[in-house]
Protein backbone atom coordinates (compact mmCIF):
# COMPACT_ATOMS: atom_id res chain seq x y z
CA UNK A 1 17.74 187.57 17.27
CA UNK A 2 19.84 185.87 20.34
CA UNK A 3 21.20 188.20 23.21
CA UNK A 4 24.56 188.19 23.75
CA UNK A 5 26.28 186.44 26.63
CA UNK A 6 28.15 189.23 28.71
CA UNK A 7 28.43 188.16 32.26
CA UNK A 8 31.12 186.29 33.78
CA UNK A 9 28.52 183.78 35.73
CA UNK A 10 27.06 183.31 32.69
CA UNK A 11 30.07 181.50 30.95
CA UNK A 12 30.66 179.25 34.27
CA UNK A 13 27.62 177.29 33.00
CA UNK A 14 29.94 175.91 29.93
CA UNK A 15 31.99 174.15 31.62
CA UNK A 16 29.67 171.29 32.32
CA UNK A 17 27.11 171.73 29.26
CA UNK A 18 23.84 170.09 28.56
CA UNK A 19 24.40 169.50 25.34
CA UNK A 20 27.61 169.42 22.52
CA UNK A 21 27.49 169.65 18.94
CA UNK A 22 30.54 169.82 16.08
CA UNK A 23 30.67 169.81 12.30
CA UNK A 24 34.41 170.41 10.68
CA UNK A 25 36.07 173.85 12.62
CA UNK A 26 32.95 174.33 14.47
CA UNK A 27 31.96 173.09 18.02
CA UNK A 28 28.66 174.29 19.61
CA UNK A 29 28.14 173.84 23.84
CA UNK A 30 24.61 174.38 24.89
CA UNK A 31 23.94 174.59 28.42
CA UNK A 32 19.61 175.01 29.13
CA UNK A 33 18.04 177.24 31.19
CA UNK A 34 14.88 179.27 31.31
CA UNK A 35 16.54 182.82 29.78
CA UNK A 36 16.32 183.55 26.60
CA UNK A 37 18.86 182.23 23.94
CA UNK A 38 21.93 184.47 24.04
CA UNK A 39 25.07 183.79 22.47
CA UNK A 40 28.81 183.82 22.88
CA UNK A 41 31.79 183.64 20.58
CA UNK A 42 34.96 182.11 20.96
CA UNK A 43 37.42 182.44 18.14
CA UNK A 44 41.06 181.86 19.12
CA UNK A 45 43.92 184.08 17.66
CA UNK A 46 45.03 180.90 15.89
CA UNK A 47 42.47 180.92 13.43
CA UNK A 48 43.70 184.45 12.00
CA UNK A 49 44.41 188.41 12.55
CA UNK A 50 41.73 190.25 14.25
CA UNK A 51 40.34 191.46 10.90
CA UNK A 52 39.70 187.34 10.28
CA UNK A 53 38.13 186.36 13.47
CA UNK A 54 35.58 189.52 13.57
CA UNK A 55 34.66 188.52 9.70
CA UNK A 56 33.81 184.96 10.70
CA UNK A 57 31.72 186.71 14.00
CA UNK A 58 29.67 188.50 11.88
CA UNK A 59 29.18 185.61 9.40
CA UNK A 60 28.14 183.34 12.30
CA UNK A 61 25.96 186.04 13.89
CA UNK A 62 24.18 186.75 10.13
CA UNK A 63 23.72 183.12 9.73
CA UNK A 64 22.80 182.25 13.49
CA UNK A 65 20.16 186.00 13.27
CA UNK A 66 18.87 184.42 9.80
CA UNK A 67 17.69 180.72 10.88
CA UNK A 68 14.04 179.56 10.54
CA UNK A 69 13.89 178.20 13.61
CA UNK A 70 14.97 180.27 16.45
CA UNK A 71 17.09 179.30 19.19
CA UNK A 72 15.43 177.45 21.89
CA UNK A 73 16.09 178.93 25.66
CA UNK A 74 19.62 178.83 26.86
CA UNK A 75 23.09 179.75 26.31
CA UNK A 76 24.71 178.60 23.18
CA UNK A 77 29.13 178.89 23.00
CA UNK A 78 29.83 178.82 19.16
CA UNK A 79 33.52 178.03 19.38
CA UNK A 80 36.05 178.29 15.94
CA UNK A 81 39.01 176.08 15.01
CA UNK A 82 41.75 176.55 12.63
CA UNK A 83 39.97 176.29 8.89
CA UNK A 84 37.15 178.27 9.54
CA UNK A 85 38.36 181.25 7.71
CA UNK A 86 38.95 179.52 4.75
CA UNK A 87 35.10 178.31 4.43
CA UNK A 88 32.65 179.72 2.17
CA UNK A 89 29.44 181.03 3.30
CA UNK A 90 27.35 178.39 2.23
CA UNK A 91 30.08 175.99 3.92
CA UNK A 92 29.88 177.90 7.47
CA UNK A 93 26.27 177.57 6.83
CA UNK A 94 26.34 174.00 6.39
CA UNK A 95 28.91 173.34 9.66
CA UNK A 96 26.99 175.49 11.65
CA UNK A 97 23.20 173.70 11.29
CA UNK A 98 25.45 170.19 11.77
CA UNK A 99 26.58 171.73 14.64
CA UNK A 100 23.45 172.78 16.22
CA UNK A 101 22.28 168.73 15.76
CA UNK A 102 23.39 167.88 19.32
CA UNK A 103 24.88 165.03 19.93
């Protein structure tokens, strides 16, 4: 299971990232580094209420938690775009490994 990002120093670090990945609403920045993987969310109050953007959180989180693979070191920003609430499971699934194949 990937920490969280919490620390404002630690989101700096996105705005040049190593690596960028993107499958339908979903876009993925990576940037490497020798801590652990932790993860951030970013889910924009155009996608949906409150009650809409913490429901796709925890789906991300249960998929991203569930993986095979685990993360490799570094900070991962999974960022949400407008559509993203109207995926299935199995479809968020699907975006989200796409996603994770960096470009």
């Amino acid at each position: 299971m990937p920490e969280r990002i919490r620390l404002r120093r630690d989101f700096s670090g996105f705005s040049r990232p190593t690596a960028r990945g993107r499958s339908g609403p979903i876009r993925i920045a990576y940037v490497s580094n020798d801590s652990p993987a932790a993860v951030a969310y970013a889910i924009g109050k155009h996608v949906g209420n409150a009650v809409v953007r913490n429901r796709i959180r925890r789906r991300i989180r249960a998929l991203i938690d569930s993986r095979d693979a685990p993360l490799p070191a570094g900070f991962y920003l999974v960022k949400c775009g407008i559509g993203a609430q109207e995926l299935t499971y199995d479809q968020l699934h699907d975006h989200l490994e796409r996603a994770f194949r960096f470009d």
